[in-house]
N, C-alpha and C. Protein backbone atom coordinates (compact mmCIF):
# COMPACT_ATOMS: atom_id res chain seq x y z
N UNK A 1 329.50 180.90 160.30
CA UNK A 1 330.30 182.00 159.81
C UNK A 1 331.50 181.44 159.04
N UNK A 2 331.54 181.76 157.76
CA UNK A 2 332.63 181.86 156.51
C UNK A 2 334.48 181.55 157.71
N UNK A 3 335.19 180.89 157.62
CA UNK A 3 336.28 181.08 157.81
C UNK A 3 337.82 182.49 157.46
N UNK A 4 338.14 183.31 158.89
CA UNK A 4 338.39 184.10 158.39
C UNK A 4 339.33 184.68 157.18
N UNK A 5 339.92 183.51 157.04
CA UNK A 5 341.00 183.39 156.01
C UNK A 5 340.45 183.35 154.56
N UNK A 6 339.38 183.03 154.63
CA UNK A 6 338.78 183.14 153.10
C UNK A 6 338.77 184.45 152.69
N UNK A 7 338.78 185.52 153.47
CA UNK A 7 338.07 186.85 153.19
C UNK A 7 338.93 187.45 152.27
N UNK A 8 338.59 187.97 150.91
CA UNK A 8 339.36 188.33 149.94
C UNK A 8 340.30 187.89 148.71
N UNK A 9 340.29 186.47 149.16
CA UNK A 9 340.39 185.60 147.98
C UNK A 9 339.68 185.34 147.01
N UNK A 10 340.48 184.95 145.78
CA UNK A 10 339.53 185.63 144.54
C UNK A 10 339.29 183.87 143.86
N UNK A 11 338.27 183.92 143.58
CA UNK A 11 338.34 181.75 142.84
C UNK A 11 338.85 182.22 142.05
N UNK A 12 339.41 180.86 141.28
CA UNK A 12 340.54 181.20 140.07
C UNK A 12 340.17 179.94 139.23
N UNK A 13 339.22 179.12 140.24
CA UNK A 13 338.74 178.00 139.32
C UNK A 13 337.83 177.21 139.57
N UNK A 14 337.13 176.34 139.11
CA UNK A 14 335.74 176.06 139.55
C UNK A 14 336.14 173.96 138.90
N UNK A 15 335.91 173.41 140.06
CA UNK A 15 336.49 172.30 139.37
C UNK A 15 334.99 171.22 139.23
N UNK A 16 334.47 170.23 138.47
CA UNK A 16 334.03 169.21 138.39
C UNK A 16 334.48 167.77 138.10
N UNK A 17 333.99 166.97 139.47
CA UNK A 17 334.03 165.38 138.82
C UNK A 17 332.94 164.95 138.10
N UNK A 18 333.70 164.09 137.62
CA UNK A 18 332.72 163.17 136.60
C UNK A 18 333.23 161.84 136.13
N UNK A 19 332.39 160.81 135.76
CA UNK A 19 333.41 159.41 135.24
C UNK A 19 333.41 159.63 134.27
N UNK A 20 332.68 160.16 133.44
CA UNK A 20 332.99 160.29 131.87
C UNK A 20 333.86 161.94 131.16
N UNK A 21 335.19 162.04 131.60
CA UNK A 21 335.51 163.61 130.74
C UNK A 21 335.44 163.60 129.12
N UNK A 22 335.35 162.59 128.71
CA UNK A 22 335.12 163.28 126.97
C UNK A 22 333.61 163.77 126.83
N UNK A 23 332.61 163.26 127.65
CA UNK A 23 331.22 163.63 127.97
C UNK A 23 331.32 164.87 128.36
N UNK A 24 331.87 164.95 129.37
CA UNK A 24 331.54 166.35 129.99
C UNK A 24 332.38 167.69 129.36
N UNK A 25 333.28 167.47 129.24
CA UNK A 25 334.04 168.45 128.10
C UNK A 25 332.97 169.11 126.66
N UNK A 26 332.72 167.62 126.14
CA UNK A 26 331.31 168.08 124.90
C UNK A 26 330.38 168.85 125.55
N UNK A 27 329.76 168.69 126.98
CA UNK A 27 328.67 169.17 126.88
C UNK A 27 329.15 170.90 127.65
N UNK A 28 330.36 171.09 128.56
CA UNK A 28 331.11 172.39 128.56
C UNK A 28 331.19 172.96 126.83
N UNK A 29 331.72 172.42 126.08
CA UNK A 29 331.91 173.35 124.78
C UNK A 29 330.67 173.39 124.55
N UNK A 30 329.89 172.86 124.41
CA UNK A 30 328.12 172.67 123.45
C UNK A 30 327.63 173.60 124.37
N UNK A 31 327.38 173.81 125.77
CA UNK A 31 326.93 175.01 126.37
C UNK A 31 327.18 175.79 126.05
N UNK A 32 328.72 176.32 126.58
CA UNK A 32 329.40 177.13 127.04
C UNK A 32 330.14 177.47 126.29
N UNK A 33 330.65 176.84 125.20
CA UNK A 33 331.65 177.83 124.03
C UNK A 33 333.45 177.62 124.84
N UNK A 34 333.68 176.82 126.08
CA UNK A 34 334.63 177.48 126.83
C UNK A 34 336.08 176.61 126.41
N UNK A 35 335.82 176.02 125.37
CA UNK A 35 337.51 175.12 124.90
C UNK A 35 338.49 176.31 124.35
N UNK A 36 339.22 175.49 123.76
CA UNK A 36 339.72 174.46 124.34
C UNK A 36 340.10 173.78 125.25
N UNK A 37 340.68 172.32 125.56
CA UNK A 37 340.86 171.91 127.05
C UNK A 37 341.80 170.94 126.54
N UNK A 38 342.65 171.34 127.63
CA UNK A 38 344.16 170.60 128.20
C UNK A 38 343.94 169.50 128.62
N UNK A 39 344.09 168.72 127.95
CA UNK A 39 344.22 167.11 129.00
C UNK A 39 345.21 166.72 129.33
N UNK A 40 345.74 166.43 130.79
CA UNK A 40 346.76 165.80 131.84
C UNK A 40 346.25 164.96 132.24
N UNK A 41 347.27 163.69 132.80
CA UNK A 41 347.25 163.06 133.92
C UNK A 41 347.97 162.93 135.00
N UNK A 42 347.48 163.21 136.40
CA UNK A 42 347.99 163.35 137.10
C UNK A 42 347.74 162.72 138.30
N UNK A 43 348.64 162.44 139.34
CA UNK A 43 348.07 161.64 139.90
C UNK A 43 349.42 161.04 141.39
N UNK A 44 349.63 159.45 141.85
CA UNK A 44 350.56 159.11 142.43
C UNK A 44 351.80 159.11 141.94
N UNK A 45 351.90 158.89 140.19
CA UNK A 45 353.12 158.47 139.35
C UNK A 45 354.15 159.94 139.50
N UNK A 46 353.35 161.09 139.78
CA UNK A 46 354.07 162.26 139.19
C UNK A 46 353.36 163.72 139.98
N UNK A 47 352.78 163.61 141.42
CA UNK A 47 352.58 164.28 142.65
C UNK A 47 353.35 163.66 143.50
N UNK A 48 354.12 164.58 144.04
CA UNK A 48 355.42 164.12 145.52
C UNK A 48 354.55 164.11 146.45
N UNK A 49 354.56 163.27 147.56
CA UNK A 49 354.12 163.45 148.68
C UNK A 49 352.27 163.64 148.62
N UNK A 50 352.04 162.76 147.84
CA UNK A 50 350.16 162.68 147.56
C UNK A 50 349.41 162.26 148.99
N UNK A 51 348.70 162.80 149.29
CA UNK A 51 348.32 162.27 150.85
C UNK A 51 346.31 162.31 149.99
N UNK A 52 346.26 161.55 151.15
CA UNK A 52 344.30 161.32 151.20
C UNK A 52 343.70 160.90 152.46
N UNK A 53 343.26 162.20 153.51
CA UNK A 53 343.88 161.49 154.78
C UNK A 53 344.29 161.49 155.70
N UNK A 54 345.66 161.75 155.06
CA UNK A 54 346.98 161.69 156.14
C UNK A 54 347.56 160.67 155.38
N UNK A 55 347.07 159.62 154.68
CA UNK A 55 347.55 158.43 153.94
C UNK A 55 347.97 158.51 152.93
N UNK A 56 349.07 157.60 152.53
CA UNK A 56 349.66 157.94 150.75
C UNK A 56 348.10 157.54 149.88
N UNK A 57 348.01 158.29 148.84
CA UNK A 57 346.80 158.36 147.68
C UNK A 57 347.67 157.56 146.78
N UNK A 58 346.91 156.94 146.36
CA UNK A 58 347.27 156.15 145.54
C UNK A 58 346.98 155.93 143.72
N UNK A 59 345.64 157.20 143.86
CA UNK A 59 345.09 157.13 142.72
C UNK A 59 345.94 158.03 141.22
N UNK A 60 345.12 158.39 140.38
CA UNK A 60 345.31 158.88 139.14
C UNK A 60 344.24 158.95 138.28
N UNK A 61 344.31 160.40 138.00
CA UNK A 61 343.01 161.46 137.67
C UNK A 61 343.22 161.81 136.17
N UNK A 62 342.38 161.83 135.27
CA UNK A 62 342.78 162.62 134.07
C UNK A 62 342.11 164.25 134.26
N UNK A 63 342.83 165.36 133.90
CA UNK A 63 342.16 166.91 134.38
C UNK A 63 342.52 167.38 132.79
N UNK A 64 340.76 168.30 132.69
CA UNK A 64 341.13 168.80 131.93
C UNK A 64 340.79 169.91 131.79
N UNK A 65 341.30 170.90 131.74
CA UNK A 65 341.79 172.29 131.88
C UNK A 65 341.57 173.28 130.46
N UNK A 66 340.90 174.27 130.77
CA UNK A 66 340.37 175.46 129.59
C UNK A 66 341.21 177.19 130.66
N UNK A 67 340.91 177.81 129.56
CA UNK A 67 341.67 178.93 129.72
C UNK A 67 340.30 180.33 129.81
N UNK A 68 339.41 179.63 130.36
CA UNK A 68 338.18 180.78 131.12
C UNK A 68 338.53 181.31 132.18
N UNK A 69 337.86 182.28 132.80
CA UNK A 69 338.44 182.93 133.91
C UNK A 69 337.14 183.01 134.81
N UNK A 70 336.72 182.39 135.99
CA UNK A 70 337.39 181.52 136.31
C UNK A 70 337.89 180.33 135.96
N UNK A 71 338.86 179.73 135.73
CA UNK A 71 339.28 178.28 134.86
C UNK A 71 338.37 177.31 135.25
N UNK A 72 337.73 176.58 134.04
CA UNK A 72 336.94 175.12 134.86
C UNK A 72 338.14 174.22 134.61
N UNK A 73 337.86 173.14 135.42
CA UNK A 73 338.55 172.08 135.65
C UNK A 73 337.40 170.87 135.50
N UNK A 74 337.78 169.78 134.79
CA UNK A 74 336.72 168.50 134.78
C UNK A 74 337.97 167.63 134.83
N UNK A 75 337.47 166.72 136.29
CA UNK A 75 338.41 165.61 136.34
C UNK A 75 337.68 164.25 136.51
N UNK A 76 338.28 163.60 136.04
CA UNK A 76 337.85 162.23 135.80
C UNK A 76 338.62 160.99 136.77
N UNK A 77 338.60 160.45 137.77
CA UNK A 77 339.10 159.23 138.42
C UNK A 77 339.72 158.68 137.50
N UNK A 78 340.50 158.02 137.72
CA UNK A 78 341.03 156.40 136.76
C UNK A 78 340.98 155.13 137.56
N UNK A 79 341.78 155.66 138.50
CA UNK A 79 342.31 154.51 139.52
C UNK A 79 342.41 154.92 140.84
N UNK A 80 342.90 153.75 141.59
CA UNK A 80 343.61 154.11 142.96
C UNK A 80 342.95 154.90 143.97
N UNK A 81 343.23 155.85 144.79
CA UNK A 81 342.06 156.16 146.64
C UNK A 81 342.71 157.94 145.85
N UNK A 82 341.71 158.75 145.74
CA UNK A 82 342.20 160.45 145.31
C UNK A 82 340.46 160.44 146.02
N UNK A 83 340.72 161.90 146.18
CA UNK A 83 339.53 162.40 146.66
C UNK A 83 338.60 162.62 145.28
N UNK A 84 339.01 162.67 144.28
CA UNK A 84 337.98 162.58 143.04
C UNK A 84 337.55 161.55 143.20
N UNK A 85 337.90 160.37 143.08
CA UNK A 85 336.78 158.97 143.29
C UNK A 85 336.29 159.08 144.38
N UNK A 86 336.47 159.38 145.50
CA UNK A 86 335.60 159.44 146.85
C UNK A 86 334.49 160.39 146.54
N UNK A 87 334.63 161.95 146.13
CA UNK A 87 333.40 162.69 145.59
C UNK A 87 332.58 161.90 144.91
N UNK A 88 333.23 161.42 143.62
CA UNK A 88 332.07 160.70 142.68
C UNK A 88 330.87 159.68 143.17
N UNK A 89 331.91 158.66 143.98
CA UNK A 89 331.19 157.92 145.07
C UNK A 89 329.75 158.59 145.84
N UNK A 90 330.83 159.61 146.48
CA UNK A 90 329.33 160.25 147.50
C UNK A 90 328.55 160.82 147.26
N UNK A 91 329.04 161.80 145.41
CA UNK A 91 328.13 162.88 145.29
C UNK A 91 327.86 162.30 144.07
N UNK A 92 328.43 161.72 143.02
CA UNK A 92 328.09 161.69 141.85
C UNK A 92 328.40 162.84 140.95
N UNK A 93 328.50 162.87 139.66
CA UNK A 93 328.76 164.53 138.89
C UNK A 93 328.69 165.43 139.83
N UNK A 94 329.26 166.15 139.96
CA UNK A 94 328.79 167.46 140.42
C UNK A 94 330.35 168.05 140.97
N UNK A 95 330.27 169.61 141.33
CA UNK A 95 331.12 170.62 141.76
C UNK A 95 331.84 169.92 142.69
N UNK A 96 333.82 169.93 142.47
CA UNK A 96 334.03 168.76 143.76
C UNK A 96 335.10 169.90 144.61
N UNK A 97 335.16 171.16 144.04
CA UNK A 97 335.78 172.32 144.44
C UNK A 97 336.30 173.27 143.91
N UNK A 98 336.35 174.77 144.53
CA UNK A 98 336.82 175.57 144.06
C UNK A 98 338.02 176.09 144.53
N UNK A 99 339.17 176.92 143.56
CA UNK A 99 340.11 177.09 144.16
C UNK A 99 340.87 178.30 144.27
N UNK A 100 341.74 179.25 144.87
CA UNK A 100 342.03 180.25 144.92
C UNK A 100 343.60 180.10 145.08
N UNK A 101 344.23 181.24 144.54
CA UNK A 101 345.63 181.10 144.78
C UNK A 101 346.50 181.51 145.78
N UNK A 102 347.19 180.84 146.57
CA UNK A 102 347.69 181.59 147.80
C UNK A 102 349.27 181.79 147.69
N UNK A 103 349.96 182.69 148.21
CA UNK A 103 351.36 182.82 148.48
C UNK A 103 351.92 181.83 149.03
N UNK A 104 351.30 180.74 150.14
CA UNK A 104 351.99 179.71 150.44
C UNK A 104 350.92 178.76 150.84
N UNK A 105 350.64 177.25 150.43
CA UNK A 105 350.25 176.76 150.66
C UNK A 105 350.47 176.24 152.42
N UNK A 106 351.29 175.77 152.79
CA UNK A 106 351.35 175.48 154.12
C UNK A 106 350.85 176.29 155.35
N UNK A 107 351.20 177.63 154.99
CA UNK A 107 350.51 179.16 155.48
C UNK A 107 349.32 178.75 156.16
N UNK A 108 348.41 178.70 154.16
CA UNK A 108 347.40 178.39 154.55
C UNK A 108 346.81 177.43 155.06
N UNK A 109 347.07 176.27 155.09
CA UNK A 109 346.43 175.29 156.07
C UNK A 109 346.27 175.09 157.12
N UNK A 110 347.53 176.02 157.27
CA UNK A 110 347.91 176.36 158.85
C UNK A 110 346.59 177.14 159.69
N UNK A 111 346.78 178.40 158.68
CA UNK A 111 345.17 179.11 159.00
C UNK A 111 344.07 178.23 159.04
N UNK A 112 343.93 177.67 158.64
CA UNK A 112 342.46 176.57 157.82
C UNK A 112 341.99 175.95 159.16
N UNK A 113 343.44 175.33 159.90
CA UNK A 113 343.46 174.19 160.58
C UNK A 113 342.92 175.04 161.94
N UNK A 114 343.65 175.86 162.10
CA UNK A 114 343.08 177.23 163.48
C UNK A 114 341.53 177.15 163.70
N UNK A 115 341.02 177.28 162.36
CA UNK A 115 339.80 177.57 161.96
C UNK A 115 338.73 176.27 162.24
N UNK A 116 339.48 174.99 162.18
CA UNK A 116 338.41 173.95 162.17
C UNK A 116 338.80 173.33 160.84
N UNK A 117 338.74 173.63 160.01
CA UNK A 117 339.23 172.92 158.24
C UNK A 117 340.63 171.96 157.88
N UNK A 118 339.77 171.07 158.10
CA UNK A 118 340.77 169.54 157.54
C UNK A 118 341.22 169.81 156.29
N UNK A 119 342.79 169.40 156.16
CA UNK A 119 342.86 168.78 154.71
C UNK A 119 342.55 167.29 154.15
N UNK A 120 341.66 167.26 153.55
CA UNK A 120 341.41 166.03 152.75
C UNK A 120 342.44 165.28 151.75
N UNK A 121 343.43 166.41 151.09
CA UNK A 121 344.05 165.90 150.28
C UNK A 121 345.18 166.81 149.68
N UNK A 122 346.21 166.46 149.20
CA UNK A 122 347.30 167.27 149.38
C UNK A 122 348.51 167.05 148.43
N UNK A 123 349.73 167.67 148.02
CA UNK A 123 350.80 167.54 147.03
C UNK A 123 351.33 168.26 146.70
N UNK A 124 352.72 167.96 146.06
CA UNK A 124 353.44 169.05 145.66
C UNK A 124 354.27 168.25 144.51
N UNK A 125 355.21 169.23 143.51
CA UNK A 125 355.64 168.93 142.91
C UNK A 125 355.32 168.24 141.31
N UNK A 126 353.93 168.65 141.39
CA UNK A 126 353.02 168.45 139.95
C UNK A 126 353.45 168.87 138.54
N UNK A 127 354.39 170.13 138.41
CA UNK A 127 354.77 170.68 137.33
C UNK A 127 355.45 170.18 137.02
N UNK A 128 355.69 170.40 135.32
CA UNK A 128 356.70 169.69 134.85
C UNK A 128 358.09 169.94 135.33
N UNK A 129 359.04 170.66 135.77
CA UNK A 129 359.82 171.69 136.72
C UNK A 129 360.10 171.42 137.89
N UNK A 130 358.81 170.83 138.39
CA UNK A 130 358.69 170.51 139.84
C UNK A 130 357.88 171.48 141.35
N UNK A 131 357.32 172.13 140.43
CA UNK A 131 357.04 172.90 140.59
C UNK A 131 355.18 172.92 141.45
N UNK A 132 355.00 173.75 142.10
CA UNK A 132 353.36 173.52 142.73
C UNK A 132 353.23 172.72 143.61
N UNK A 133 351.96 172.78 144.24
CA UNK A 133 351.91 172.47 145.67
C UNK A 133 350.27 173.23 145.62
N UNK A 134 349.56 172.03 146.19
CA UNK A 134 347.59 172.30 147.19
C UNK A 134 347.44 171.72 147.76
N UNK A 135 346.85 171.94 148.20
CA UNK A 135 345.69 171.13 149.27
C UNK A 135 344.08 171.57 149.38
N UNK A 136 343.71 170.41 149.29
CA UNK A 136 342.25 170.37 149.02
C UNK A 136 341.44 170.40 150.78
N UNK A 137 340.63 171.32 151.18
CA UNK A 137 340.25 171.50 152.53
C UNK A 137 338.45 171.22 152.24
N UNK A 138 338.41 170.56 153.47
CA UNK A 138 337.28 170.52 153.52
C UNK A 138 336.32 171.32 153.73
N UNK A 139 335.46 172.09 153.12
CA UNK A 139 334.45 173.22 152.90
C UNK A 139 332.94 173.17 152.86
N UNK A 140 332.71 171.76 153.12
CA UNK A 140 331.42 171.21 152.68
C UNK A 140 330.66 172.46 153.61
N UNK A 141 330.81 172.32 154.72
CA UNK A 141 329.42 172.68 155.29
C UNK A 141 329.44 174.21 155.27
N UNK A 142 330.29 174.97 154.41
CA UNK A 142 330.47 176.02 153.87
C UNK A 142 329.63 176.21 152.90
N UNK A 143 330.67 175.72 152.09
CA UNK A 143 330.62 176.19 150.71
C UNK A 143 330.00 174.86 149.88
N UNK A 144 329.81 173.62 150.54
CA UNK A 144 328.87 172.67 150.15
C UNK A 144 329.63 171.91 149.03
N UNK A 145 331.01 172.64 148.68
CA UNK A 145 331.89 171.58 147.97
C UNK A 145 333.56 171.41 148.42
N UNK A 146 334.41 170.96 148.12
CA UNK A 146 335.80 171.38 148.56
C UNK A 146 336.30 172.38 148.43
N UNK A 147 337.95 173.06 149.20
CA UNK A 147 338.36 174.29 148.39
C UNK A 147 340.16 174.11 148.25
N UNK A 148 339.97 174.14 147.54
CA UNK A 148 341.88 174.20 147.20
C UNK A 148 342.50 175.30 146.98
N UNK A 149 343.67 175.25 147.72
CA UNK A 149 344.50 176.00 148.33
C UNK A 149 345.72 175.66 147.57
N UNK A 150 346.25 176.86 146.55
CA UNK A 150 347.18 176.16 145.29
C UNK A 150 347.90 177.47 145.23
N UNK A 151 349.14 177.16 145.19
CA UNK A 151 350.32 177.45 144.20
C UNK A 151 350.20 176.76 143.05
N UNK A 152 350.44 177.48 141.94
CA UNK A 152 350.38 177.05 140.62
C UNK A 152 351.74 176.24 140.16
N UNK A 153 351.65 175.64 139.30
CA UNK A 153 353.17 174.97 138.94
C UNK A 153 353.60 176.24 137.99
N UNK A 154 354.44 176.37 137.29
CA UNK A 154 355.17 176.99 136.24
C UNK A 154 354.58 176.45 135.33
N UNK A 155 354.21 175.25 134.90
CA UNK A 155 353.54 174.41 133.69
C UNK A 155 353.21 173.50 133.93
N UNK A 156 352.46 172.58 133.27
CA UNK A 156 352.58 170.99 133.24
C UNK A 156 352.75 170.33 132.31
N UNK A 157 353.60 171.11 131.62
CA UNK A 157 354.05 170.04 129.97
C UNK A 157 352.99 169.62 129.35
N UNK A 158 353.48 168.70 128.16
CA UNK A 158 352.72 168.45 127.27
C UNK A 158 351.46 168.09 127.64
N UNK A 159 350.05 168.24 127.36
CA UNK A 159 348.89 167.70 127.38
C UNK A 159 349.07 166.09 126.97
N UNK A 160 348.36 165.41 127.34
CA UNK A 160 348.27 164.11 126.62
C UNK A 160 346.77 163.90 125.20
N UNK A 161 346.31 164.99 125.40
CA UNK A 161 345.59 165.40 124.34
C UNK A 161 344.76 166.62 124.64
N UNK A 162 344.46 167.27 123.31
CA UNK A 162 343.75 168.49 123.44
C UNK A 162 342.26 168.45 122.32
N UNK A 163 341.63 168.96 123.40
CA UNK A 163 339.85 169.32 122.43
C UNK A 163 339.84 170.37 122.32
């Protein structure tokens, strides 16, 4: 049985790993029509308090972000211990979570944790502002991929490039 806290939350985004994002971006537009896409990096340099764990994360992800509804997300590893290189590892391409927006992240984990649902991975302070705060819960034997639990930032500044 579904965890009760899920009930009525709406996805807001549908995320994929992959090692290659200029690949996978082409083959999102060549399907799907769904660009443009935001490219960030984000990661230990510029997430407060990055956990993987319980442990400081160490890694850094490039994400890149379109304005569909639900939003896809394609993130790419670079470096360092993030739960994106651990997916890629175990699963290879594929769906590494979906995410919904909550009034308070801590709230929810709180609920999550009642429930049985680990956080895998976690942060705050991502926006350019300083702004935002998730956590990524473990959902597998749910929902068969992760689910993140996000306050949005206000922004994240400049892209480091756009398709």
């Amino acid at each position: 049985m579904p965890p009760s806290f899920l009930t009525g939350l709406a996805i807001v985004q549908v995320a994929i790993v992959t090692a290659d994002l200029e690949a996978c971006v082409a083959r999102q537009t060549a399907l799907f029509g769904n660009g443009p896409w935001r490219v960030y990096e984000l990661g230990a340099h510029n997430i407060r308090d990055y956990t993987l764990h319980g442990e400081p994360a160490t890694g850094s992800t490039l994400v890149a972000l379109n304005d569909a509804r639900p939003q896809v997300e394609i993130l790419q590893p670079l470096a360092g211990t993030s739960t994106h290189r651990e997916w890629l590892e175990e699963h290879g391409q594929s769906v590494h979570h979906v995410a919904v927006v909550v009034p308070s992240v801590d709230e929810t984990v709180g609920l999550a944790a009642a429930e049985g649902m680990e956080v895998v991975s976690s942060g705050w302070g991502f926006g350019s502002d300083g702004s935002g705060s998730f956590a990524y819960l473990d959902a597998t034997e749910v929902l068969g991929c992760l689910f993140e639990v996000l306050e949005p930032p206000s922004g994240l500044g400049e892209p480091v490039r756009v398709h």
